[in-house]
Each structure stands twice: as structure tokens, then as C-alpha cells.
C-alpha atoms as a PDB file:
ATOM      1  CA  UNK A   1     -21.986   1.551  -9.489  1.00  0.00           C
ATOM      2  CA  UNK A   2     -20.853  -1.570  -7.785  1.00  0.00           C
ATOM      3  CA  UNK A   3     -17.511  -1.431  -6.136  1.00  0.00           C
ATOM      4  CA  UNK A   4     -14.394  -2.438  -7.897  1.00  0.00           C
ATOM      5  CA  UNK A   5     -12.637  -5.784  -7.151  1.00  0.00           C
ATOM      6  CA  UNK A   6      -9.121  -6.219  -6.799  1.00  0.00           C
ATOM      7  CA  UNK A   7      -8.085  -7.420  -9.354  1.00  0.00           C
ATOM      8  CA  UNK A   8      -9.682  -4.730 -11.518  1.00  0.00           C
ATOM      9  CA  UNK A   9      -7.910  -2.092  -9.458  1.00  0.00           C
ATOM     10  CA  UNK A  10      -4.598  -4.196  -9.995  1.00  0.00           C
ATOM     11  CA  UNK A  11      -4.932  -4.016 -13.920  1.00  0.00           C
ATOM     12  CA  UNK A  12      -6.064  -0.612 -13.803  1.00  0.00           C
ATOM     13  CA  UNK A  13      -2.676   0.072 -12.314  1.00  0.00           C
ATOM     14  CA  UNK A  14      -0.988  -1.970 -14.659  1.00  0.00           C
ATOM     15  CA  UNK A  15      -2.404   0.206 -17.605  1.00  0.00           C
ATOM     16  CA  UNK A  16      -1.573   2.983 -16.137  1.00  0.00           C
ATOM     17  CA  UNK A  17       2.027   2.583 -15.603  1.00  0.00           C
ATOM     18  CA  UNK A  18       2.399   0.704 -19.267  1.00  0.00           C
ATOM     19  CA  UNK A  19       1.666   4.123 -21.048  1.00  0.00           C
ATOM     20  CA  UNK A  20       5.154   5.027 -19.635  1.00  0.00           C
ATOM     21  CA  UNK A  21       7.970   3.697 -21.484  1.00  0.00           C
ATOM     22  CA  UNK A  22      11.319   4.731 -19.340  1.00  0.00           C
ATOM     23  CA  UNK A  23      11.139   4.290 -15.023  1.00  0.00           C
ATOM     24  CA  UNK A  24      12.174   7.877 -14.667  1.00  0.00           C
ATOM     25  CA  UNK A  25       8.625   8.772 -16.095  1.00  0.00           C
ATOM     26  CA  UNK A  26       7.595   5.685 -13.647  1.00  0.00           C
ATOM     27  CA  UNK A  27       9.398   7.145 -11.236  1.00  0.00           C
ATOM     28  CA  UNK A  28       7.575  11.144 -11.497  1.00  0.00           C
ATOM     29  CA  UNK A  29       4.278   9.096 -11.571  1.00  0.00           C
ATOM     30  CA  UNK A  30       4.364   7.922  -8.447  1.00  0.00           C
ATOM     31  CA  UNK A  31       5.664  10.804  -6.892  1.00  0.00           C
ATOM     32  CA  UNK A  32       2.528  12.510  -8.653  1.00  0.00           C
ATOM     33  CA  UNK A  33       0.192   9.316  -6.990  1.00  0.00           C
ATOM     34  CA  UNK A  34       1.929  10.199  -3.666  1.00  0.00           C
ATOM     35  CA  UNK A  35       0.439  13.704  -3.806  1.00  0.00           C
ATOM     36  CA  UNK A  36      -3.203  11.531  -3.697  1.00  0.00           C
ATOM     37  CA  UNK A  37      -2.325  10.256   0.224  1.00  0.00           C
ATOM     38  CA  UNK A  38      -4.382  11.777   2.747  1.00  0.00           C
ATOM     39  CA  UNK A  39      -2.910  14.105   4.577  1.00  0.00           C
ATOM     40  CA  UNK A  40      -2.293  11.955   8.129  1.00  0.00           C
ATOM     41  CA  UNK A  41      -3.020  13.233  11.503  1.00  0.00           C
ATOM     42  CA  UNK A  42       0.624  13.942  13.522  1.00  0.00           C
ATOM     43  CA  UNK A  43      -0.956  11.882  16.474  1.00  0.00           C
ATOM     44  CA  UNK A  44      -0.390   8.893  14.089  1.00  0.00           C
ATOM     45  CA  UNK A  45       3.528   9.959  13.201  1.00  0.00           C
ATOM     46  CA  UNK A  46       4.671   8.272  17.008  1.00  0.00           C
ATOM     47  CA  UNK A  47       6.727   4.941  16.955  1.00  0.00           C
ATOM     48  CA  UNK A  48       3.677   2.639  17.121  1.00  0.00           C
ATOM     49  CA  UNK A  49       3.064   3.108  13.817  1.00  0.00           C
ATOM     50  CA  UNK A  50       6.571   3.108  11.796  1.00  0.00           C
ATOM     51  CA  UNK A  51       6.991  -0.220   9.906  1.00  0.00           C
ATOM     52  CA  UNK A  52      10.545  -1.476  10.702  1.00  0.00           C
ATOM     53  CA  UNK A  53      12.870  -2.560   7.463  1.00  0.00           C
ATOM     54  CA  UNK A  54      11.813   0.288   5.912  1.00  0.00           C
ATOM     55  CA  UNK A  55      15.139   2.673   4.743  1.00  0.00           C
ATOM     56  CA  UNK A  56      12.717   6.079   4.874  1.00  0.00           C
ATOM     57  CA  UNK A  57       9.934   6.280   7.308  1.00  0.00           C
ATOM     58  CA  UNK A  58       6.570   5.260   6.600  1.00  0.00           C
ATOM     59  CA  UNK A  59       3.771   5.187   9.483  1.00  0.00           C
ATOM     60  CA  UNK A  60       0.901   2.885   8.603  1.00  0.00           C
ATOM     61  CA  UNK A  61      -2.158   2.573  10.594  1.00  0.00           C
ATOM     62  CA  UNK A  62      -5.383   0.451  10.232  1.00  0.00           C
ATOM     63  CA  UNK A  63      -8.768   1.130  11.549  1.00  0.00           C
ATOM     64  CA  UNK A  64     -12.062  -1.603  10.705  1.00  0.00           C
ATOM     65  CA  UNK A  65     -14.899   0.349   9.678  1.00  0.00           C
ATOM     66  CA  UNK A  66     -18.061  -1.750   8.468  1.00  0.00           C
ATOM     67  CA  UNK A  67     -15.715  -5.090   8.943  1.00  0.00           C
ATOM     68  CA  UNK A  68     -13.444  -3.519   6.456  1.00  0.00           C
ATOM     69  CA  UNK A  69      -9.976  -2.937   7.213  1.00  0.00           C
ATOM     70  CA  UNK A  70      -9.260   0.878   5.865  1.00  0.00           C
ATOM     71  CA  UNK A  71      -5.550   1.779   6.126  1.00  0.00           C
ATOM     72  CA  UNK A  72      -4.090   5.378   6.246  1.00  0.00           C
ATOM     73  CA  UNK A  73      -0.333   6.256   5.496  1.00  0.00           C
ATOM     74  CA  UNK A  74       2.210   8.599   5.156  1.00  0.00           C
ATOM     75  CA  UNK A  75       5.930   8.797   4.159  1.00  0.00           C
ATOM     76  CA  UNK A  76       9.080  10.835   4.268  1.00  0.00           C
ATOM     77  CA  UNK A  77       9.909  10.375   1.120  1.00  0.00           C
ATOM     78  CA  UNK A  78       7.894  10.840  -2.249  1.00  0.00           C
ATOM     79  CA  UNK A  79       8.745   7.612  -3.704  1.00  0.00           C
ATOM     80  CA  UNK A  80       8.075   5.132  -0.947  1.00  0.00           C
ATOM     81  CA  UNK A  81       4.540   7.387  -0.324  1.00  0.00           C
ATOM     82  CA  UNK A  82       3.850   6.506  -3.759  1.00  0.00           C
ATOM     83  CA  UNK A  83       4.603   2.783  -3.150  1.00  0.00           C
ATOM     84  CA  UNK A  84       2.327   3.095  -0.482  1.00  0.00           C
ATOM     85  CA  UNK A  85      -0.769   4.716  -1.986  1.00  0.00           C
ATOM     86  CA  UNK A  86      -0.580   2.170  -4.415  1.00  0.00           C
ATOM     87  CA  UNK A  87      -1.041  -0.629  -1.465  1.00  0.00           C
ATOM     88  CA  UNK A  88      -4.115   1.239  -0.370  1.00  0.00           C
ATOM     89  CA  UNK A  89      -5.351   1.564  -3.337  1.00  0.00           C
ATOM     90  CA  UNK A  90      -5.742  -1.934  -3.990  1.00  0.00           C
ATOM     91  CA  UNK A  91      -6.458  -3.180  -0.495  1.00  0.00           C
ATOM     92  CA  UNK A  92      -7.983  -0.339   1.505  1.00  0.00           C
ATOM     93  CA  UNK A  93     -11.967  -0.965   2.321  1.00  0.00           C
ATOM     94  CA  UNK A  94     -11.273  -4.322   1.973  1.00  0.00           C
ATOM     95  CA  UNK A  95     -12.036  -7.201   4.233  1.00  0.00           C
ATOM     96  CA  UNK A  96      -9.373  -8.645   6.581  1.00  0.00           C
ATOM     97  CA  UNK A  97      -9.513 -11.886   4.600  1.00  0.00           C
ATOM     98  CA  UNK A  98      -9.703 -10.617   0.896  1.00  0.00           C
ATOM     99  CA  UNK A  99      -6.283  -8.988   1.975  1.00  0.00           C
ATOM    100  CA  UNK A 100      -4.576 -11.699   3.152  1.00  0.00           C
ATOM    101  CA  UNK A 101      -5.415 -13.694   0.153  1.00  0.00           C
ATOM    102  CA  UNK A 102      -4.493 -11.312  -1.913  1.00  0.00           C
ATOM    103  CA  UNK A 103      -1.758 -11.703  -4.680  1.00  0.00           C
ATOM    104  CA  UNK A 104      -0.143  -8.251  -5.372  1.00  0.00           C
ATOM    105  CA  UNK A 105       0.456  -8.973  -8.842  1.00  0.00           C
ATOM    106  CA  UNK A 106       0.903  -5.387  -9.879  1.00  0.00           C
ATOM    107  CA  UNK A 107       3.811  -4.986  -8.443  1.00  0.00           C
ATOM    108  CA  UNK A 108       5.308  -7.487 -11.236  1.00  0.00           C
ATOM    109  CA  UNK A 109       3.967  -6.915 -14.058  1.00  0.00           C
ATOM    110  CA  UNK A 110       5.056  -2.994 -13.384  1.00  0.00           C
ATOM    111  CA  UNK A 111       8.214  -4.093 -13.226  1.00  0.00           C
ATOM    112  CA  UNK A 112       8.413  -2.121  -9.413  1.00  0.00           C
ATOM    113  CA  UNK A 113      10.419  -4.976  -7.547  1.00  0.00           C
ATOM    114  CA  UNK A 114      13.081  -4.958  -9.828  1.00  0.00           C
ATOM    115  CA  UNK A 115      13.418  -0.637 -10.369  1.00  0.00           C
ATOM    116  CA  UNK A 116      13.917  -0.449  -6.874  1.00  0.00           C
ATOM    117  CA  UNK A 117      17.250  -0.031  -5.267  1.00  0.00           C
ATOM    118  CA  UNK A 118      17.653  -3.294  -2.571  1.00  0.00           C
ATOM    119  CA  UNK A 119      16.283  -1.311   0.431  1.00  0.00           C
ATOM    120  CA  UNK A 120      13.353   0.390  -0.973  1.00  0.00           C
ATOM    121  CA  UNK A 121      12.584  -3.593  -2.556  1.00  0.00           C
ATOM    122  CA  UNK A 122      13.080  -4.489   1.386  1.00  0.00           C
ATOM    123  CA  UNK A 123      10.944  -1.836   2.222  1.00  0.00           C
ATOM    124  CA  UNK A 124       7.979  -2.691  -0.124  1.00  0.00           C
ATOM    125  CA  UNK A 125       8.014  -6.030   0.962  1.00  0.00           C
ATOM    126  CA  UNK A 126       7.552  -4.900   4.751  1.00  0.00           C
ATOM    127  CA  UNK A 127       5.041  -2.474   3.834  1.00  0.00           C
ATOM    128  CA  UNK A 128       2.838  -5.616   2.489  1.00  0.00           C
ATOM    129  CA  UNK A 129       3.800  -7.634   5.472  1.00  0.00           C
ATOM    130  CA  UNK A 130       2.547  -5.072   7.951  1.00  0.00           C
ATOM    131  CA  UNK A 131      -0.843  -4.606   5.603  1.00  0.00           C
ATOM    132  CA  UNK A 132      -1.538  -7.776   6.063  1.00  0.00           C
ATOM    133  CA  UNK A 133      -0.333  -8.190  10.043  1.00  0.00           C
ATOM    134  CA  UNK A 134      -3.112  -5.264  10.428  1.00  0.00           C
ATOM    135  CA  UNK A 135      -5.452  -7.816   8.273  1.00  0.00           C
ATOM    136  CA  UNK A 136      -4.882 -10.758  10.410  1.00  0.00           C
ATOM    137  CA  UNK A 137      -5.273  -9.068  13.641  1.00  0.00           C
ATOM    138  CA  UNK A 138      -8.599  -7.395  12.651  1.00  0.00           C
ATOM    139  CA  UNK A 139      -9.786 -10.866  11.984  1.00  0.00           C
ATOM    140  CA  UNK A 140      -8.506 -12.439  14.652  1.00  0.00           C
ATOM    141  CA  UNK A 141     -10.548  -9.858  16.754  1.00  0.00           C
ATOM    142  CA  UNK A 142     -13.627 -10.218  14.839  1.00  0.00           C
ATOM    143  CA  UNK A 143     -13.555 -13.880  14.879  1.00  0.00           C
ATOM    144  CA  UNK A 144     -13.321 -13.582  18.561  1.00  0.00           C
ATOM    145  CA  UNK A 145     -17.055 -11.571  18.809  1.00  0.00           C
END
């Protein structure tokens, strides 16, 4: 079975979260996606890995395995680990330059920017921004071999 693209994995989302009418169901969804997350290593818990501008703490860390970048997370708080599972999701095993040019159009059309309170909206944002740092610097390093 050949390996979904993003953008199928972005409307898959998208029909997920439409069978839910109110955000509070929205809401226990993703705390139920958040229960999908890897459990992460405590060696990757340490400062390096903490995305600033984030209101709860979420470590994010990046490893390139077959020139894919393949990210592993972890939150304290069900909501934003949700958020972030979601982000893998769609752009883990990817390569460094299908996830910089990647729209995250999901986030939209599930109406998540505007259900989240300012800071968690702040945080989402930074959690992309540090995705795609990771993405960058993976291919700046490859593009340097």
C-alpha cells in the first residue's frame, strides 16, 4: 500500500473532526488522539528540547532516518499533546523539504486556530515553527554531504 500524502492525511483529519458538531466533543477528541503519542524517553524532557512561546510544556525532538525527518513529542498537558500528535501526524516521515512547503490547512478548516484560547493559538503556531526549524536544519545538513 503506497504511503499516504499529505494532503490525504490533512483531509482525513478534517473528516474526522467534522463528525463532531460542538468543540467540547473536539476538545475530548484530541485529548483521546493525545493518548496515541509515543511514550518519550525522559533523556529528551531537558531544556534543549522545550519549544519557547508555548504556555504548557511541550519537548519536541527530530531525528532523520532514511532522509526523512521523524519527530517525537510529548506534553504536559492533554490538549496541547493532542495539538501536537496531530503535527506529526501529518508531517512525521516526511522529507525536510515536503515540510517546509507544507500548508497546514487542517488546522482551518477544523476550526482549531480560532477554539483556542490566545496562548495555546501562540503555542500552536510555535509548535509549527520549531517543526519546520528541525526541517530546515536537517536539510541544511544534508545539502552540505
Amino acid at each position: 500500500m503506497a504511503e499516504k500524502t499529505i494532503t490525504e492525511i490533512q483531509d482525513e483529519i478534517i473528516d474526522e473532526f467534522e463528525v463532531f458538531e460542538d468543540w467540547l466533543d473536539k476538545y475530548n477528541y484530541l485529548i483521546d488522539i493525545s493518548k496515541s503519542l509515543p511514550v518519550v524517553d525522559e533523556e529528551y524532557k531537558k531544556p534543549q528540547y522545550l519549544i519557547e512561546g508555548c504556555q504548557s510544556r511541550v519537548w519536541l525532538r527530530a531525528e532523520m532516518e532514511d532522509r526523512k525527518v521523524v519527530y517525537t513529542a510529548d506534553s504536559d498537558a492533554v490538549i496541547t499533546k493532542g495539538i501536537i500528535a496531530l503535527l506529526i501526524r501529518v508531517l512525521s516521515g516526511r522529507t525536510p523539504e515536503e515540510i517546509i512547503n507544507t500548508e497546514l490547512y487542517f488546522i482551518d478548516r477544523i476550526g482549531l486556530k480560532e477554539n483556542l484560547s490566545p496562548t495555546r493559538s501562540n503555542g500552536l503556531v510555535a509548535m509549527i515553527k520549531q517543526m519546520k526549524l528541525y526541517a530546515l536544519a536537517w536539510q541544511a545538513k544534508s545539502s552540505k554531504k
